[in-house]
Protein backbone atom coordinates (compact mmCIF):
# COMPACT_ATOMS: atom_id res chain seq x y z
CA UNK A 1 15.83 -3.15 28.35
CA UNK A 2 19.02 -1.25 28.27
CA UNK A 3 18.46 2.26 27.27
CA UNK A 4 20.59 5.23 27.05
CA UNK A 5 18.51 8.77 25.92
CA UNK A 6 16.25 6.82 24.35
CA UNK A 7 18.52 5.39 22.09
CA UNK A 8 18.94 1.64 22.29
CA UNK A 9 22.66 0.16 22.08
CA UNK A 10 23.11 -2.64 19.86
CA UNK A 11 26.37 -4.09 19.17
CA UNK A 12 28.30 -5.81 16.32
CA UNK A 13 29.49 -9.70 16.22
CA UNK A 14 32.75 -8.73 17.93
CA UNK A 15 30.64 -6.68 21.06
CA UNK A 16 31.40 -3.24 19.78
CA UNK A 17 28.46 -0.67 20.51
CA UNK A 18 27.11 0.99 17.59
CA UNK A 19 24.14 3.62 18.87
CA UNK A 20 21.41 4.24 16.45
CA UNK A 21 22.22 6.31 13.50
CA UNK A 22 19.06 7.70 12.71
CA UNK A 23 19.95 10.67 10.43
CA UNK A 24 23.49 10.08 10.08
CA UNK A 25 23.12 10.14 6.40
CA UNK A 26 23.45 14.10 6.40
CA UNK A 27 26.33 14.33 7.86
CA UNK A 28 28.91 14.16 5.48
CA UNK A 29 26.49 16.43 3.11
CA UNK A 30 26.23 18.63 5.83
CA UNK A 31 30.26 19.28 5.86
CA UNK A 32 30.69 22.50 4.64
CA UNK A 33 28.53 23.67 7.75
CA UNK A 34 30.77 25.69 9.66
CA UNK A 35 33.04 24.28 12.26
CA UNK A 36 31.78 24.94 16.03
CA UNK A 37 33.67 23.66 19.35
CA UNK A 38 31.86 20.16 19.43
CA UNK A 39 33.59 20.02 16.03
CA UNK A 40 37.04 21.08 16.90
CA UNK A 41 36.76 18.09 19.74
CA UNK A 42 36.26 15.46 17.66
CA UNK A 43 39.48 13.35 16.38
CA UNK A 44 40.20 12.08 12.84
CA UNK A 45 38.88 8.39 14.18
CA UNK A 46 35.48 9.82 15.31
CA UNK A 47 35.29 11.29 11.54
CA UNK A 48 36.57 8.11 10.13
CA UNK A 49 34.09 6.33 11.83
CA UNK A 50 31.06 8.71 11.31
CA UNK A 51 32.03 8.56 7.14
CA UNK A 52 32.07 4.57 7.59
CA UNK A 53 28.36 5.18 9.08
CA UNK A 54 27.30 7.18 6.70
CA UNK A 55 28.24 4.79 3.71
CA UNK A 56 26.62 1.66 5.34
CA UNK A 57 23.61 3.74 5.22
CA UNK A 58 23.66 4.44 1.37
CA UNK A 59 24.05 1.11 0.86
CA UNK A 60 21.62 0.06 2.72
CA UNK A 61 19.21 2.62 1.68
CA UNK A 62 20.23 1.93 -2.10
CA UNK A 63 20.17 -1.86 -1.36
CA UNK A 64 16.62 -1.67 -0.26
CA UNK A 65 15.45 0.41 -2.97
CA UNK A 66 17.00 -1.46 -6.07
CA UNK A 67 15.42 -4.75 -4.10
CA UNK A 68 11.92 -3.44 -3.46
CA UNK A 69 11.33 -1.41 -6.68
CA UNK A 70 12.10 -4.63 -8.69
CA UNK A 71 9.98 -6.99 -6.41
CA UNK A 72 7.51 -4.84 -6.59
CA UNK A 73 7.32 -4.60 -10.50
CA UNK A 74 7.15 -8.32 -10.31
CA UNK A 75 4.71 -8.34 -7.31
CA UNK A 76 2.53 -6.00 -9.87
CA UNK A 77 3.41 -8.26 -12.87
CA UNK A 78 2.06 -11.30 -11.25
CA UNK A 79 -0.99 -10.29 -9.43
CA UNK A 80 -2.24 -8.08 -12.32
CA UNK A 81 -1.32 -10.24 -15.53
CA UNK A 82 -3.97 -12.01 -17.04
CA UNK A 83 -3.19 -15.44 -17.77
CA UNK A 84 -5.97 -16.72 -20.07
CA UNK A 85 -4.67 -18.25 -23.59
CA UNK A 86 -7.35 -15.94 -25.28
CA UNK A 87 -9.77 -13.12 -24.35
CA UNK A 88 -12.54 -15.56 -25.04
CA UNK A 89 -11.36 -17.22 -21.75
CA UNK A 90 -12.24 -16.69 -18.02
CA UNK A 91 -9.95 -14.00 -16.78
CA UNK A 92 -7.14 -15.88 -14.75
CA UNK A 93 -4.57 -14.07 -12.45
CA UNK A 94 -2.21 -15.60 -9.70
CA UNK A 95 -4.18 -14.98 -6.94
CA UNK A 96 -2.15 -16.85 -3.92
CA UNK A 97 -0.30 -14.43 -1.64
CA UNK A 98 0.54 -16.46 1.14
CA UNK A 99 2.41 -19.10 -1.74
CA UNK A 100 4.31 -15.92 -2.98
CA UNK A 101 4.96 -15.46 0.92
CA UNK A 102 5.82 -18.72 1.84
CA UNK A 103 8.55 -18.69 -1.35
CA UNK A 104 9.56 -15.08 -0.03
CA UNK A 105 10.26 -16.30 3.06
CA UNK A 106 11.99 -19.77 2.25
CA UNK A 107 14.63 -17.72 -0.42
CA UNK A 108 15.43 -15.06 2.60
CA UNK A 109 16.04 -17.97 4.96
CA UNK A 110 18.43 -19.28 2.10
CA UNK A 111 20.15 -16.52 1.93
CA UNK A 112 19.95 -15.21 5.01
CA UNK A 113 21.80 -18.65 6.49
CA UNK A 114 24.29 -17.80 3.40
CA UNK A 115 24.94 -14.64 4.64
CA UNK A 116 25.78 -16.20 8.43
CA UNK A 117 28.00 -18.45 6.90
CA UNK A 118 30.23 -15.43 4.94
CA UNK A 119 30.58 -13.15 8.43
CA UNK A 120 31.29 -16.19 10.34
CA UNK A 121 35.41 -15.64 11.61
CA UNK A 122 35.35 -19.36 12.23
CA UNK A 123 32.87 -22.69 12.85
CA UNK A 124 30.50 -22.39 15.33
CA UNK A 125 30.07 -18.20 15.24
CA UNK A 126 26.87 -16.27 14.63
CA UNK A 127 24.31 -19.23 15.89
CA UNK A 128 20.77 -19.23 14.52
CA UNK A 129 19.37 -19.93 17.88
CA UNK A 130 22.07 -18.81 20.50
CA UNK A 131 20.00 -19.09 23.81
CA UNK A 132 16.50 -20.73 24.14
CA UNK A 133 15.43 -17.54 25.87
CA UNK A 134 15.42 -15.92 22.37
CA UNK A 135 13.62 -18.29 20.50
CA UNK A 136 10.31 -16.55 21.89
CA UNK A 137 10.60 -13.21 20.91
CA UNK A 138 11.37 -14.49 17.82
CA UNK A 139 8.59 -16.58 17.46
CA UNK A 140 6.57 -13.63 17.97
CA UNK A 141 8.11 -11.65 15.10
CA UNK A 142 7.52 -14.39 13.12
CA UNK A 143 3.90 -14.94 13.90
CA UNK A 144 3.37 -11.01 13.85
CA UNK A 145 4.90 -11.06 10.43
CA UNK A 146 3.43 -13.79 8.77
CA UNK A 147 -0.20 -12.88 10.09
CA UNK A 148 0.05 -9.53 9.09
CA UNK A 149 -0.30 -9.57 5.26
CA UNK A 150 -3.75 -12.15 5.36
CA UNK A 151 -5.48 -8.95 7.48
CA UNK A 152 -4.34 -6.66 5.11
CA UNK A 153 -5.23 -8.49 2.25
CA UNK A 154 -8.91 -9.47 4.36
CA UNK A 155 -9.69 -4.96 5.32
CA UNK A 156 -9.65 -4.64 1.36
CA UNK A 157 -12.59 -6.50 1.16
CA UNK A 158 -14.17 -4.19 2.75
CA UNK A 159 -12.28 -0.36 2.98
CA UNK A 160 -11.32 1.40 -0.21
CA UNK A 161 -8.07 1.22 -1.26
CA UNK A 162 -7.32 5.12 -0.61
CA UNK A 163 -7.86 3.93 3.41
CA UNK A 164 -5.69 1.14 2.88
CA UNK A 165 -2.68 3.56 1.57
CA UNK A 166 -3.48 6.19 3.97
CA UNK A 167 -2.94 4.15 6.89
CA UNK A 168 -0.10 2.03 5.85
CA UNK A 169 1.49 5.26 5.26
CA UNK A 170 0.76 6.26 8.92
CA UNK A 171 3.09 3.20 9.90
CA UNK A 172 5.81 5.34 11.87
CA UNK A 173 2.85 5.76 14.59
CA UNK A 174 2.35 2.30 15.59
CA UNK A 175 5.92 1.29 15.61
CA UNK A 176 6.82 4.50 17.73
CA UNK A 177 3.81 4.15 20.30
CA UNK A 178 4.70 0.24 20.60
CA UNK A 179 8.01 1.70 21.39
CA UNK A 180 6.93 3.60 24.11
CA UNK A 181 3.75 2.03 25.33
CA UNK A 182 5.37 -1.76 25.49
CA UNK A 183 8.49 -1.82 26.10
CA UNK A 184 9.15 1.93 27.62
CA UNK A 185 11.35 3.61 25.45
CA UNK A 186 11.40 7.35 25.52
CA UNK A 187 12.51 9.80 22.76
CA UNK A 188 13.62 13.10 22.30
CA UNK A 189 10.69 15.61 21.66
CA UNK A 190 11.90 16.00 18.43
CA UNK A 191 11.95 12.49 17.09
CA UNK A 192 7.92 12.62 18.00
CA UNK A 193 7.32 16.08 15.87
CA UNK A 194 9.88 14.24 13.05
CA UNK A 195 7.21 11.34 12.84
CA UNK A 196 4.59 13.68 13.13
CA UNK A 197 5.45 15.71 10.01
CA UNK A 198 6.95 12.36 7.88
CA UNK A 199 3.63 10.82 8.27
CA UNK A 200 1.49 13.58 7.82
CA UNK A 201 3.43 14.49 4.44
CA UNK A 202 3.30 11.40 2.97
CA UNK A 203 -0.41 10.99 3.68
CA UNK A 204 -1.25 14.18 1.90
CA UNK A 205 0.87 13.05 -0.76
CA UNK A 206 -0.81 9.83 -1.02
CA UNK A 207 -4.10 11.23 -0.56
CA UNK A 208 -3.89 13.62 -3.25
CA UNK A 209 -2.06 11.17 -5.82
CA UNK A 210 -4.78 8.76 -5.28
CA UNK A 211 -7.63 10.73 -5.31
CA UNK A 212 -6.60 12.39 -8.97
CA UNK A 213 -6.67 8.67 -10.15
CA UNK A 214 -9.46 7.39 -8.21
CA UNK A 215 -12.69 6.86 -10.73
CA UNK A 216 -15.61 9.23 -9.37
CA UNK A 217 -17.93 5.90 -10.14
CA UNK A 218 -17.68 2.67 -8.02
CA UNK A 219 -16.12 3.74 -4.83
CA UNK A 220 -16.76 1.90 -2.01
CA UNK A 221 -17.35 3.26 1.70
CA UNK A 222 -15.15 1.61 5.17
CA UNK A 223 -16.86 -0.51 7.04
CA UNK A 224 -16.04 -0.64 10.80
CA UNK A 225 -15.62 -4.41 10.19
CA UNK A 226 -12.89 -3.59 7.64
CA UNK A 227 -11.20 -0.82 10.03
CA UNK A 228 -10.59 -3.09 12.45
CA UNK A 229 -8.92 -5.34 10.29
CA UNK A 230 -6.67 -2.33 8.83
CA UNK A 231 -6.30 -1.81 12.83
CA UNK A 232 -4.89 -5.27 13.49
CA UNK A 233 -2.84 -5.13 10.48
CA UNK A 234 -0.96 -1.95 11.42
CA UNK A 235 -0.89 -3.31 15.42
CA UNK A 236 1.41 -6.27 13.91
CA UNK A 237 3.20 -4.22 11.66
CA UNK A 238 4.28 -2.32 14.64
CA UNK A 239 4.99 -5.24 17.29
CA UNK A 240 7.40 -6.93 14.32
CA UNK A 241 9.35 -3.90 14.11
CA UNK A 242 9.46 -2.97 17.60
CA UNK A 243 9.56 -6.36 18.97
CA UNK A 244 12.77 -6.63 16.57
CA UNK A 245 14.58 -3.84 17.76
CA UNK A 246 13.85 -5.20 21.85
CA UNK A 247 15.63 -8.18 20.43
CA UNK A 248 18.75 -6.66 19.73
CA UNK A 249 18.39 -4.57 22.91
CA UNK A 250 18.35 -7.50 24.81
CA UNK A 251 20.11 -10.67 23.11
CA UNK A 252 23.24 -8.83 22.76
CA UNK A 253 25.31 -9.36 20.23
CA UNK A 254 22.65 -10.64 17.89
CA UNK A 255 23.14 -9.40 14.29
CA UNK A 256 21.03 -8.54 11.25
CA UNK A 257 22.14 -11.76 9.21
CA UNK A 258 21.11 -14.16 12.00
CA UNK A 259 17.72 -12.85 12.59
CA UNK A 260 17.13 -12.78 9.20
CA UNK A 261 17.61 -16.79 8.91
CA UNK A 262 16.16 -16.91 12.07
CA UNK A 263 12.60 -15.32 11.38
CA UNK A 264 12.54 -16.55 7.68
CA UNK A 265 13.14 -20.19 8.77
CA UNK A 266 10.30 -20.18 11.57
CA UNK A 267 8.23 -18.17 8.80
CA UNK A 268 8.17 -20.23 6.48
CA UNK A 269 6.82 -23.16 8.91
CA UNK A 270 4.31 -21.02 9.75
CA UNK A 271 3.37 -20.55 6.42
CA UNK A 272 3.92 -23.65 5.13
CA UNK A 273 1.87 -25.19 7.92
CA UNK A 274 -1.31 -23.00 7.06
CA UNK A 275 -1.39 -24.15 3.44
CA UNK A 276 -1.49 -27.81 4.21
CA UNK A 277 -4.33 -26.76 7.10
CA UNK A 278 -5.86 -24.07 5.05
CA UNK A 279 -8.66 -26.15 3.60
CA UNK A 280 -10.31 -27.07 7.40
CA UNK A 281 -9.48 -23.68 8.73
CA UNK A 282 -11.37 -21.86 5.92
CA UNK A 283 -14.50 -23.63 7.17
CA UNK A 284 -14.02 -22.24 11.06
CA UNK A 285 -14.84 -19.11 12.47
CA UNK A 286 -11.68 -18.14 12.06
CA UNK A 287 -11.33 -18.28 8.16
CA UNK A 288 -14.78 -16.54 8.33
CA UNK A 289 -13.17 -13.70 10.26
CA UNK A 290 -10.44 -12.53 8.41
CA UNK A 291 -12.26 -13.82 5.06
CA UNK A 292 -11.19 -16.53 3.51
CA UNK A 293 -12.15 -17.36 0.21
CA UNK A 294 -11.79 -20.87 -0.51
CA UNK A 295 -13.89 -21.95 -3.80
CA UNK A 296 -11.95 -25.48 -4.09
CA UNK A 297 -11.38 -27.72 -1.27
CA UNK A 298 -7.83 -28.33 -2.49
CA UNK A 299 -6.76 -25.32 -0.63
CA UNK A 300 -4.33 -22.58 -1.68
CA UNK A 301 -1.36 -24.52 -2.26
CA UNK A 302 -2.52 -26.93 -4.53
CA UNK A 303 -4.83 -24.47 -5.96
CA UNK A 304 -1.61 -22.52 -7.13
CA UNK A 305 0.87 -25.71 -8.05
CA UNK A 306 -1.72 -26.08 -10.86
CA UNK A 307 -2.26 -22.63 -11.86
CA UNK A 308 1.85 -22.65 -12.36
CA UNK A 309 1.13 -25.73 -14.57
CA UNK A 310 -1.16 -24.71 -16.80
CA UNK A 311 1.17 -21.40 -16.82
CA UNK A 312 4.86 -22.28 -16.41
CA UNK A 313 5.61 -18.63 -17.07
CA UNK A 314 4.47 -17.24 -13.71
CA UNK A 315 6.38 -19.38 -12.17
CA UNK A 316 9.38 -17.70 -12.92
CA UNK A 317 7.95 -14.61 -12.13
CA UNK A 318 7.20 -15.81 -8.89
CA UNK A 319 10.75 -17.23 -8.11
CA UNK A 320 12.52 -14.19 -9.19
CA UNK A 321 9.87 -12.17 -6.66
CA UNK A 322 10.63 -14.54 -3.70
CA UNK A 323 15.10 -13.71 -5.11
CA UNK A 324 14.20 -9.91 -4.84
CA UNK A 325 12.54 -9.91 -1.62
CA UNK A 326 15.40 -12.44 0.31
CA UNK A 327 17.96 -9.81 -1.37
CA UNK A 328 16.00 -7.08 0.12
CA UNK A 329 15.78 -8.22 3.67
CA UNK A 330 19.53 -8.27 3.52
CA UNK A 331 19.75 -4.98 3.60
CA UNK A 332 16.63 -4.46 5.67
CA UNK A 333 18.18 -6.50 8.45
CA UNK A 334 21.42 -4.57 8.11
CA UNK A 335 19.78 -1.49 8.52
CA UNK A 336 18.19 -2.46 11.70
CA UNK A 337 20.77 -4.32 12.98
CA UNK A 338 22.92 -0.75 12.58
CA UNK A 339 20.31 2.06 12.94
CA UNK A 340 16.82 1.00 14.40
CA UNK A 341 13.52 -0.06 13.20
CA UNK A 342 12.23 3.73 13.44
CA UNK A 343 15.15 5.01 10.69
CA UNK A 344 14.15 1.34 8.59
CA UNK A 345 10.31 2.04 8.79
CA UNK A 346 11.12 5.74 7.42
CA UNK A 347 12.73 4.38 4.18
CA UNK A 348 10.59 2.12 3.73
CA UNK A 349 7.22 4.22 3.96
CA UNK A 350 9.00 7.01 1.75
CA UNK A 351 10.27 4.45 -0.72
CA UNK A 352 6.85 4.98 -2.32
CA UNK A 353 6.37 8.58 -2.39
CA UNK A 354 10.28 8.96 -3.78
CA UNK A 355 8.71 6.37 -6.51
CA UNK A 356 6.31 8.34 -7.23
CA UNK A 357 8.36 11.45 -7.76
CA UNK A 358 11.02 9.59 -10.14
CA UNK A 359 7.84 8.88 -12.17
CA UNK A 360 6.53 12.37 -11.97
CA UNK A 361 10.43 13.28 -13.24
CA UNK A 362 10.23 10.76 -15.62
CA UNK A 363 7.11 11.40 -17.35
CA UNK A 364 6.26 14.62 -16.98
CA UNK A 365 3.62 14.20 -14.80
CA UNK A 366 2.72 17.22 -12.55
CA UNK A 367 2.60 17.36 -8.74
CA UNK A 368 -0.57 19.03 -7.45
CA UNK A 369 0.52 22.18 -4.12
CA UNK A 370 -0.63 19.85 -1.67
CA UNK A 371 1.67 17.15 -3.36
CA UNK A 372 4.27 19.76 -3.11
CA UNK A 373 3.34 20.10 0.79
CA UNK A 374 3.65 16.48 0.91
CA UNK A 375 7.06 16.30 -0.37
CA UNK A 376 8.03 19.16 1.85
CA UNK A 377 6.96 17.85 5.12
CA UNK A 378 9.02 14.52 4.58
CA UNK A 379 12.39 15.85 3.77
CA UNK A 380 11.69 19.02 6.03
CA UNK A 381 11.17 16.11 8.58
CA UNK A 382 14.01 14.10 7.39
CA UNK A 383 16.45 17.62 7.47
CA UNK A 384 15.26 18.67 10.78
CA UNK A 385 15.89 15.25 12.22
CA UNK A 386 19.41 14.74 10.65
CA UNK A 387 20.62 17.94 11.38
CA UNK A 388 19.50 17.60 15.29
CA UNK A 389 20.45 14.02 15.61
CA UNK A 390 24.14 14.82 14.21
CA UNK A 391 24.21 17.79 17.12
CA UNK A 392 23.15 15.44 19.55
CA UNK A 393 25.82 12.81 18.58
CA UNK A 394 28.50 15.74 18.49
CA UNK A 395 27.47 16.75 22.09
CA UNK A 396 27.67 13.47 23.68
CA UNK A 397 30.88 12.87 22.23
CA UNK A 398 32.43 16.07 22.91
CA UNK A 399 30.85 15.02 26.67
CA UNK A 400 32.75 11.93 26.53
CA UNK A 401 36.22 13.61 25.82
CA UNK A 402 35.63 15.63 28.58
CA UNK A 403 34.70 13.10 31.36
């Protein structure tokens, strides 16, 4: 893998580089700082194109957010509504995840081939598949990604869900030893303390959050069983996202719009093919490992065709979840496509602490002093980061004047 500093070159459909932007979005709010040499040496193109950076970040970033805070209203909506004509009946919630998956994942490869054929410049640009070399990386991705979400949903069996928050909060780690453990990248020293202090701050924010809500009665302990499932979890969150980034790296020029429809096609056959098998693997070892709970031998699929049935209502719900999610891998692939799965995984693991604050702003909630830590550690992290990224930039670009 091609690597330059540690930063990985990835390059648009036309085979222009584009180095990762981590931090870039401070640099046009940071334009009052005053003017040094490296400044004086860049030309009005290098601005231009550092202002046309920064915007395809805020839209990303504000593309993701819109996305994910609706889809997860709806995610909420669904899982948590109780479906029963009257309170005299059984309590009945959708409880199908890999359906709402599968539909996720079959709307993103919809749009994701849409969006293909809108950057296409004529017939036959931007292939799906453009080498057969490629098509196993990406079939790793795929698998990673779809065979996350059942551990997940298996460790909460059997770890409270305070653990479960903590560590998926911790998710910078895995991606950024993955990084450098598999397939050798190396940072700069401060990119490692930046992780450092983003993770810790939104772990004490979680922490505390969760613990002032948490009911003193009823809480489970962590197994070591349900660890290790947490462990395997985070291990293929990690190898998606840095796996993905390798991809561009290496398959060069290979946008964000064709992996998209790429992964979300051979996701949904993954998917697709474990609900038709689900019913004979829930009897093997391997539905008794991750836990499996199948109390009709119908399997999940059907199970949930006639729970939308009996409740036509959720299956809206469920449709416009799968429309949210598709729309918010757009901009997810974008962003990685542009910046790196390290600058993604940081909006995405701070969309929920920023949440949280727009709620505390909204309501009039009050943030506890380690809250306030919390919050300071992040964009501390996130300042310290932008500010030494955009001096980095400036320096090899003043370098390459020079040379």
């Amino acid at each position: 893998m091609s690597t330059t500093n540690g930063d990985i070159r990835h390059r648009t459909q036309h085979g222009t580089p584009l180095k990762q932007a981590n931090g870039i979005l401070n640099e046009k709010l940071n334009g009052g700082i005053q003017a040094g040499k490296n400044d004086a040496a860049l030309t009005p193109h290098d601005e231009a194109k550092s202002s046309a950076n920064t915007f395809n970040l805020l839209i990303c970033i504000g593309g993701i957010y819109a996305s994910f805070l609706t889809w997860g209203l709806l995610q909420e909506r669904i899982t948590t509504t109780n479906y029963a004509p009257t309170p005299q009946h059984p309590r009945e919630v959708f409880a199908f995840p890999v359906v709402m998956n599968t539909m996720q994942s079959f709307f993103a490869a919809l749009l994701g081939y849409a969006y293909v054929l809108v950057s296409r410049q004529k017939p036959g640009d931007l292939p799906i598949y453009p080498s057969r070399r490629i098509v196993w990386p990406l079939l790793l991705v795929a698998a990673t990604s779809a065979l996350s979400s059942p551990f997940g949903y298996a460790s909460l069996a059997h770890v409270d869900y305070l653990t479960f928050l903590l560590a998926k909060s911790c998710k910078l780690l895995p991606v950024m030893f993955l990084h450098v453990t598999l397939y050798g990248k190396r940072y700069p020293f401060y990119k490692y303390a930046v992780v450092a202090m983003v993770t810790a701050g939104v772990a004490i924010f979680t922490l505390h959050n969760s613990a002032a809500k948490r009911k003193k009665s009823g809480a489970e302990g962590n197994s070591l069983y349900g660890l290790m499932l947490l462990a395997i979890n985070l291990l293929f969150d990690g190898l998606t996202n840095s796996t993905q980034d390798d991809i561009y790296a290496r398959f060069r020029p290979y946008t964000g719009q064709q992996m998209m429809c790429a992964l979300n096609v051979m996701s949904t056959t993954i998917t697709v093919t474990y609900l038709l098998l689900s019913p004979s693997i829930a009897q093997t070892g391997i539905g008794h490992f991750v836990g499996m709970d199948m109390t009709k031998s119908s399997g999940e699929l059907w199970d949930a065709l006639d729970f939308v049935r009996r409740h036509p209502v959720v299956g809206w719900d469920v449709v416009g979840f799968a429309i949210c999610g598709g729309l918010g891998q757009v901009f997810i692939f974008r962003t990685l496509s542009l910046f790196g799965s390290l600058l993604l995984v940081t909006v995405t693991v701070t969309r929920k602490m920023l949440t949280m604050i727009l709620s505390v702003l909204w309501f009039g909630h009050r943030l506890s002093g380690m809250q306030w830590l919390g919050v300071a550690l992040v964009f501390g992290g996130v300042g310290v980061e932008a500010e030494l990224s955009k001096r980095e930039k400036k320096a090899k670009e003043v370098g390459k004047k020079k040379s």
